[in-house]
Protein backbone atom coordinates (compact mmCIF):
# COMPACT_ATOMS: atom_id res chain seq x y z
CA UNK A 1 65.02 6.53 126.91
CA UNK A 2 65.41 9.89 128.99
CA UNK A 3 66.83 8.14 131.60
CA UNK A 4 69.95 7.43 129.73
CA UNK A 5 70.77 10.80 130.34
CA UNK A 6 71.01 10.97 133.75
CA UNK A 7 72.73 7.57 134.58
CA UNK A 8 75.41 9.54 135.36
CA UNK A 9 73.96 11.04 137.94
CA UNK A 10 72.29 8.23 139.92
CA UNK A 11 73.73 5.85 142.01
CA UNK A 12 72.43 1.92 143.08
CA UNK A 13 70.32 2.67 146.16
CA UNK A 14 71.39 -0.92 147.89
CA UNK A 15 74.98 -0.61 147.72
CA UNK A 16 75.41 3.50 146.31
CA UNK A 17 77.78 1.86 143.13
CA UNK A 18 77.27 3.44 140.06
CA UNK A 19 74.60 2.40 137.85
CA UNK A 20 74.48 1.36 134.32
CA UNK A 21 71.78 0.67 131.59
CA UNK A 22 71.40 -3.38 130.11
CA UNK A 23 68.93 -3.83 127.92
CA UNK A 24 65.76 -3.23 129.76
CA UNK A 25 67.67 -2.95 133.54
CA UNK A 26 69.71 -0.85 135.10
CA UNK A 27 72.24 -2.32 137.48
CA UNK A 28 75.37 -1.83 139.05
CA UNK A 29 78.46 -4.24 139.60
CA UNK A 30 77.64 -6.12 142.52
CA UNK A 31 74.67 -7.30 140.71
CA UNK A 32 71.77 -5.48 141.86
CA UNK A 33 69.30 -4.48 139.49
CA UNK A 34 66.25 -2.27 138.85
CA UNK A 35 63.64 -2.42 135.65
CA UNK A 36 63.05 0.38 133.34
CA UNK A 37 58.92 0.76 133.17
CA UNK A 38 57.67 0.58 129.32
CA UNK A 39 56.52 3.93 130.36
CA UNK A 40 59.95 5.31 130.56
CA UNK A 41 61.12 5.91 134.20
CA UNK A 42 63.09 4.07 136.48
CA UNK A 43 62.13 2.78 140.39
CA UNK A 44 64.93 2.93 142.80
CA UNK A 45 62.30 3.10 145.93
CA UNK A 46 62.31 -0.77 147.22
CA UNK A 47 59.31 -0.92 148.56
CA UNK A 48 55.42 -0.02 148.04
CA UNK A 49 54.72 3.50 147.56
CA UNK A 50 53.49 5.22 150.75
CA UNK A 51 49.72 5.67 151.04
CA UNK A 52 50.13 9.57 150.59
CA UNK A 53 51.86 8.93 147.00
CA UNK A 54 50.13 11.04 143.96
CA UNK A 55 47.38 9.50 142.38
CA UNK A 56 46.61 9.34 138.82
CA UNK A 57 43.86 11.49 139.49
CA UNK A 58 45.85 13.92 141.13
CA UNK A 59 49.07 14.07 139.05
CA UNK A 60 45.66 14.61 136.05
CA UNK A 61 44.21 17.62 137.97
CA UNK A 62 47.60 18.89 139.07
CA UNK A 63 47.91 19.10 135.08
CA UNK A 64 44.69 20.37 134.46
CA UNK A 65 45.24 23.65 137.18
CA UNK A 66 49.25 24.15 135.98
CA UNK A 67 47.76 24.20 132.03
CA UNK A 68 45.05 26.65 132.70
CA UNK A 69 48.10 29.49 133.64
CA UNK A 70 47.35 30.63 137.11
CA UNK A 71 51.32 29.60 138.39
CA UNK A 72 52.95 30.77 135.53
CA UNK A 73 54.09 33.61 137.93
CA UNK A 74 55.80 31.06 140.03
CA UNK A 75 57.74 29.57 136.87
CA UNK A 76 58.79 32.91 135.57
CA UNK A 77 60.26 33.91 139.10
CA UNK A 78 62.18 30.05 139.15
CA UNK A 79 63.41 30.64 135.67
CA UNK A 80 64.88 34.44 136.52
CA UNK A 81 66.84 32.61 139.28
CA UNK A 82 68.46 29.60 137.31
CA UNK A 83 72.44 30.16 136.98
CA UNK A 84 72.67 29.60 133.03
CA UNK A 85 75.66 27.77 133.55
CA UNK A 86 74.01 24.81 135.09
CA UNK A 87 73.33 21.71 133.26
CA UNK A 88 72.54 18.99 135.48
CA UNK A 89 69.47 19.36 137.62
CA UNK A 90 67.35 17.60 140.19
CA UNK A 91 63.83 18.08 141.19
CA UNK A 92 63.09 16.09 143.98
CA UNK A 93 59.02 16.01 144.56
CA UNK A 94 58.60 16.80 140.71
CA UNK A 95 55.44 15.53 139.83
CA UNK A 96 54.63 15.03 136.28
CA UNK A 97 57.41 17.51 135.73
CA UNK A 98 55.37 20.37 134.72
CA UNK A 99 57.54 22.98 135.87
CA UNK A 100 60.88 21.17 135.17
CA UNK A 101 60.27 20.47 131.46
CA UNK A 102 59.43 24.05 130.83
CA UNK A 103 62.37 25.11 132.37
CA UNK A 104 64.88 22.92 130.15
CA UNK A 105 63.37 24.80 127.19
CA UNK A 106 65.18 27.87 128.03
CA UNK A 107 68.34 25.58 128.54
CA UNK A 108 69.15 23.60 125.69
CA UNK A 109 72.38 22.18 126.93
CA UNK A 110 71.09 20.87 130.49
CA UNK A 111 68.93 17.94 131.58
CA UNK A 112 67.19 17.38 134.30
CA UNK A 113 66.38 14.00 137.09
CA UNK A 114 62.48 14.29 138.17
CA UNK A 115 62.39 12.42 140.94
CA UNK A 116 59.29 11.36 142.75
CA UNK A 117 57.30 8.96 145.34
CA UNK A 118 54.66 8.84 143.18
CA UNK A 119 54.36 5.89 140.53
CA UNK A 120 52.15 7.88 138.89
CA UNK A 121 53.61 11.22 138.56
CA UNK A 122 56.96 9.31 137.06
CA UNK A 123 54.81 8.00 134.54
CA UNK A 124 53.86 11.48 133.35
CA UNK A 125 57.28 12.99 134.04
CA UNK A 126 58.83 10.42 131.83
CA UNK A 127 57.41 11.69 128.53
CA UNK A 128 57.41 15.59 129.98
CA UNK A 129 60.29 16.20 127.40
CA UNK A 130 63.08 14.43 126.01
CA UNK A 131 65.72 15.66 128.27
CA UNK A 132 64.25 14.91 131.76
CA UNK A 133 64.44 11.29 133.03
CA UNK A 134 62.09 9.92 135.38
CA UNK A 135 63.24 8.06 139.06
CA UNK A 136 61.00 6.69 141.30
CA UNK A 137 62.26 7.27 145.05
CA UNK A 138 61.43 8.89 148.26
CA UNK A 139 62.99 12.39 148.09
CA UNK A 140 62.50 12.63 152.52
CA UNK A 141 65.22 9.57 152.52
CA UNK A 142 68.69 9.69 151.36
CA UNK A 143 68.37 10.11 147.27
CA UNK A 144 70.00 7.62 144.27
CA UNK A 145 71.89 10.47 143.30
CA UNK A 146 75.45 10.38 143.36
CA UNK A 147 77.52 12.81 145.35
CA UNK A 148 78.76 16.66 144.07
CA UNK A 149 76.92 15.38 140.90
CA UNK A 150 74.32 18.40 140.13
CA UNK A 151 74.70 21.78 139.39
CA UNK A 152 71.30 22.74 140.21
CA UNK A 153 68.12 21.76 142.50
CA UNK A 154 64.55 22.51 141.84
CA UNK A 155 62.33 22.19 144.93
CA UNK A 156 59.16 23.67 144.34
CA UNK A 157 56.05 23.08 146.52
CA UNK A 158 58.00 20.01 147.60
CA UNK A 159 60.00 18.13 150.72
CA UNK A 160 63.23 19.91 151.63
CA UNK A 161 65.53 17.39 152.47
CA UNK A 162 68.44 19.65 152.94
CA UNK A 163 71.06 17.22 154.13
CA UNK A 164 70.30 15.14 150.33
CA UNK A 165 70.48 19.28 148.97
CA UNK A 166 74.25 19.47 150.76
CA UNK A 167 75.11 16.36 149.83
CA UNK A 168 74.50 15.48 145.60
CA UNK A 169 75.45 19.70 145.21
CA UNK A 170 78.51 20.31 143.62
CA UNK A 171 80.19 23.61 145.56
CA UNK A 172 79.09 26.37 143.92
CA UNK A 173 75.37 24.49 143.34
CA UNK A 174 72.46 26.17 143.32
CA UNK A 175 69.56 25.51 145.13
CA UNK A 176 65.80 27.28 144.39
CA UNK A 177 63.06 26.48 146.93
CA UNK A 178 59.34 27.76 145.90
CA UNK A 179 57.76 28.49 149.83
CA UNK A 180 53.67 29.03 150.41
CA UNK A 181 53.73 32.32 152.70
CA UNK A 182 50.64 32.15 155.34
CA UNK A 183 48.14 34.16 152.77
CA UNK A 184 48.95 31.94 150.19
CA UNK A 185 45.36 30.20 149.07
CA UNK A 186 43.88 31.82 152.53
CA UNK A 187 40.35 32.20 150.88
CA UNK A 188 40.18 28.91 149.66
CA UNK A 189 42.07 27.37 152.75
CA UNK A 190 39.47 29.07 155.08
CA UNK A 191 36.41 28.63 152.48
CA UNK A 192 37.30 24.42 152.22
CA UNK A 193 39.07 23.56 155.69
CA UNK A 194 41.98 23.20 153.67
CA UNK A 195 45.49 22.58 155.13
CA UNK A 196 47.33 25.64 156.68
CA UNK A 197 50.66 27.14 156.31
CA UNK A 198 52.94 27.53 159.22
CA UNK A 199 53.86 31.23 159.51
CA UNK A 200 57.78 30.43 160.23
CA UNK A 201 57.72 28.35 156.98
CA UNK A 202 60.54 30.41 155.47
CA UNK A 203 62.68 31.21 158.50
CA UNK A 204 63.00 27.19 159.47
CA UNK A 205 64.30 26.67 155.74
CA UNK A 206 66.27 29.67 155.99
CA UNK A 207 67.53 28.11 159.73
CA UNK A 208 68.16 24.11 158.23
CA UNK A 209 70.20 25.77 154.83
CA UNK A 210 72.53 28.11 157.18
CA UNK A 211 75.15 25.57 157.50
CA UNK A 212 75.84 24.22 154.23
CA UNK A 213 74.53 27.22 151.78
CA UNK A 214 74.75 31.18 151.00
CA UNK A 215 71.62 33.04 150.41
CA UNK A 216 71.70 34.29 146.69
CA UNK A 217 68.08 36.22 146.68
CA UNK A 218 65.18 36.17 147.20
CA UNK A 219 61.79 36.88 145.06
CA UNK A 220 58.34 37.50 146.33
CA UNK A 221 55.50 36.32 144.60
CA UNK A 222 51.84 37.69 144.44
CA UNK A 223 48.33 37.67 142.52
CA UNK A 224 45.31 37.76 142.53
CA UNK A 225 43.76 34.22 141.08
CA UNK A 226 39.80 34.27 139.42
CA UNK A 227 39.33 30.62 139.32
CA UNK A 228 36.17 28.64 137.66
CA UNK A 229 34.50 25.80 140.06
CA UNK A 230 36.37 23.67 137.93
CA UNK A 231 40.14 25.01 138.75
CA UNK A 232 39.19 25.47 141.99
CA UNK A 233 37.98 21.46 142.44
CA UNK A 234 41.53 20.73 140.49
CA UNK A 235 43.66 22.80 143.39
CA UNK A 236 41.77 21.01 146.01
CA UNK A 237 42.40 17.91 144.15
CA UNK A 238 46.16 18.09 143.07
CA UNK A 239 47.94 17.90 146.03
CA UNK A 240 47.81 16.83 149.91
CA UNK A 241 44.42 18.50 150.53
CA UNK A 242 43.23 15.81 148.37
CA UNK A 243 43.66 13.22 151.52
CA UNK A 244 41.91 15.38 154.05
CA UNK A 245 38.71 15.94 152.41
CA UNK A 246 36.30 13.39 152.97
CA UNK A 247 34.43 13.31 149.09
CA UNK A 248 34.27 15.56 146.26
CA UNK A 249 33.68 19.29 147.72
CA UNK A 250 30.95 20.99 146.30
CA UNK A 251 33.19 24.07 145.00
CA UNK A 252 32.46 27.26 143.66
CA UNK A 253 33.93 30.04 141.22
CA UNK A 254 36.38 32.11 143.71
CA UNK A 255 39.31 34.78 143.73
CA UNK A 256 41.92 33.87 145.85
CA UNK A 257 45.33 35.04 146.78
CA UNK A 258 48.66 32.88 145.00
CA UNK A 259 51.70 34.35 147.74
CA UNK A 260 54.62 32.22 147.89
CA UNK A 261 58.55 33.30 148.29
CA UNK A 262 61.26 31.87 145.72
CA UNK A 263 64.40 31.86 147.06
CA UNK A 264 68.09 31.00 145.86
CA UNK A 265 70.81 29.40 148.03
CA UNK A 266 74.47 28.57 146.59
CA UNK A 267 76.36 25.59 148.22
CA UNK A 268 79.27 26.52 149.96
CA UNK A 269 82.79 24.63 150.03
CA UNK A 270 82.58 20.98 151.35
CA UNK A 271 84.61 20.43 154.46
């Protein structure tokens, strides 16, 4: 299983011990110990998945839109950032791992954690490619990830829990953070009701990473997006917008604006 290859990197979430694979559990010394899904991943959350968790149908259409293209601006910028010299990555709030598993391809000596709330997205991430292994856990509390044990974290379109960014960085660890600017999806957002972006987005991230990282740059993304009815009902339907609509919206063909900001952060000495 993928998730052999980043035991290393996880520790028990009851007792933070390191973990280790038996059979078909993982478990640490003092005896706690977690199942490996025949899917592939592992859960470390504890408890039921929150209500807002990924659906099936959502991880599916979250596929579907990602596949047709219209991002691939977004992975290009995230792959022009990635130090090459990193080779153990987490991406908290992965998903099915879309964007992680095509960034190992240009990195044949890393692997990557894809960690998620969402029962369902782990599913998917687990068989995203051989070198990413799938943990279930809640990346807005304190992670199974051991200490100083990554070079490199992914958070793209996801929770920044910068205090579990500080902490399972090694110095010197990268950080890249994919922000929605205010334009980003305005035609759809103000076509659909959809949820908005706060304008200070970027400066409060840039405010909560001041004490523990260095900026390292900074890329600005834009396009124009021609969507079908059919990629625009899969946008809607992929993410958090999905829980605020009330029914299937009757959707349309549309052009809208993609606008987000990657930017890189290096972790700074510890102590």
């Amino acid at each position: 299983m993928a998730v052999d290859a980043v035991l290393g990197m996880l520790r028990c979430p009851v007792c933070a011990a390191a973990l280790q694979r038996d059979g078909g559990t993982v478990g640490c010394p003092a005896g706690h110990r977690f199942d490996l899904a025949r899917q592939g991943h592992l859960n470390l959350l504890r408890s039921a998945p929150p209500a807002n968790a990924d659906t099936a149908e959502m991880v599916a259409a979250r596929l579907r839109f990602l596949d047709a293209g219209h991002y691939r601006p977004i992975l290009d910028a995230v792959a022009g950032g990635i130090d090459p010299r990193t080779r153990t990555w987490v991406e908290p709030g992965a998903g099915p791992a879309w964007y992680l598993s095509r960034l190992l391809e240009a990195h044949p000596a890393a692997h990557g954690l894809a960690g998620d709330v969402s029962v369902a997205a782990a599913r998917r991430a687990a068989r995203a490619h051989p070198r990413i292994g799938a943990v279930v856990f809640d990346t807005w509390r304190e992670w199974p990830v051991a200490d100083a044990s990554a070079d490199l974290v992914l958070a793209i379109f996801a929770p920044r829990n910068v205090t579990e960014f500080a902490r399972v960085l090694r110095p010197g660890g990268q950080v890249i953070v994919v922000t929605p600017n205010p334009d980003h999806l305005a035609e759809l957002r103000a076509g659909y009701g959809l949820l908005d972006v706060p304008g200070d987005k970027s400066d409060r991230l840039a405010d909560a990473l001041a004490d523990d990282f260095d900026a390292d740059g900074r890329v600005e993304v834009r396009a124009e997006l021609a969507l079908s009815a059919t990629e625009v009902g899969d946008l809607i339907a992929m993410g958090p917008n999905a829980f605020h609509r009330q029914g299937d919206p009757d959707v349309t063909p549309a052009r809208t604006t993609l606008s987000v900001t990657v930017s890189c952060w290096r972790r700074g000495p510890v102590g």
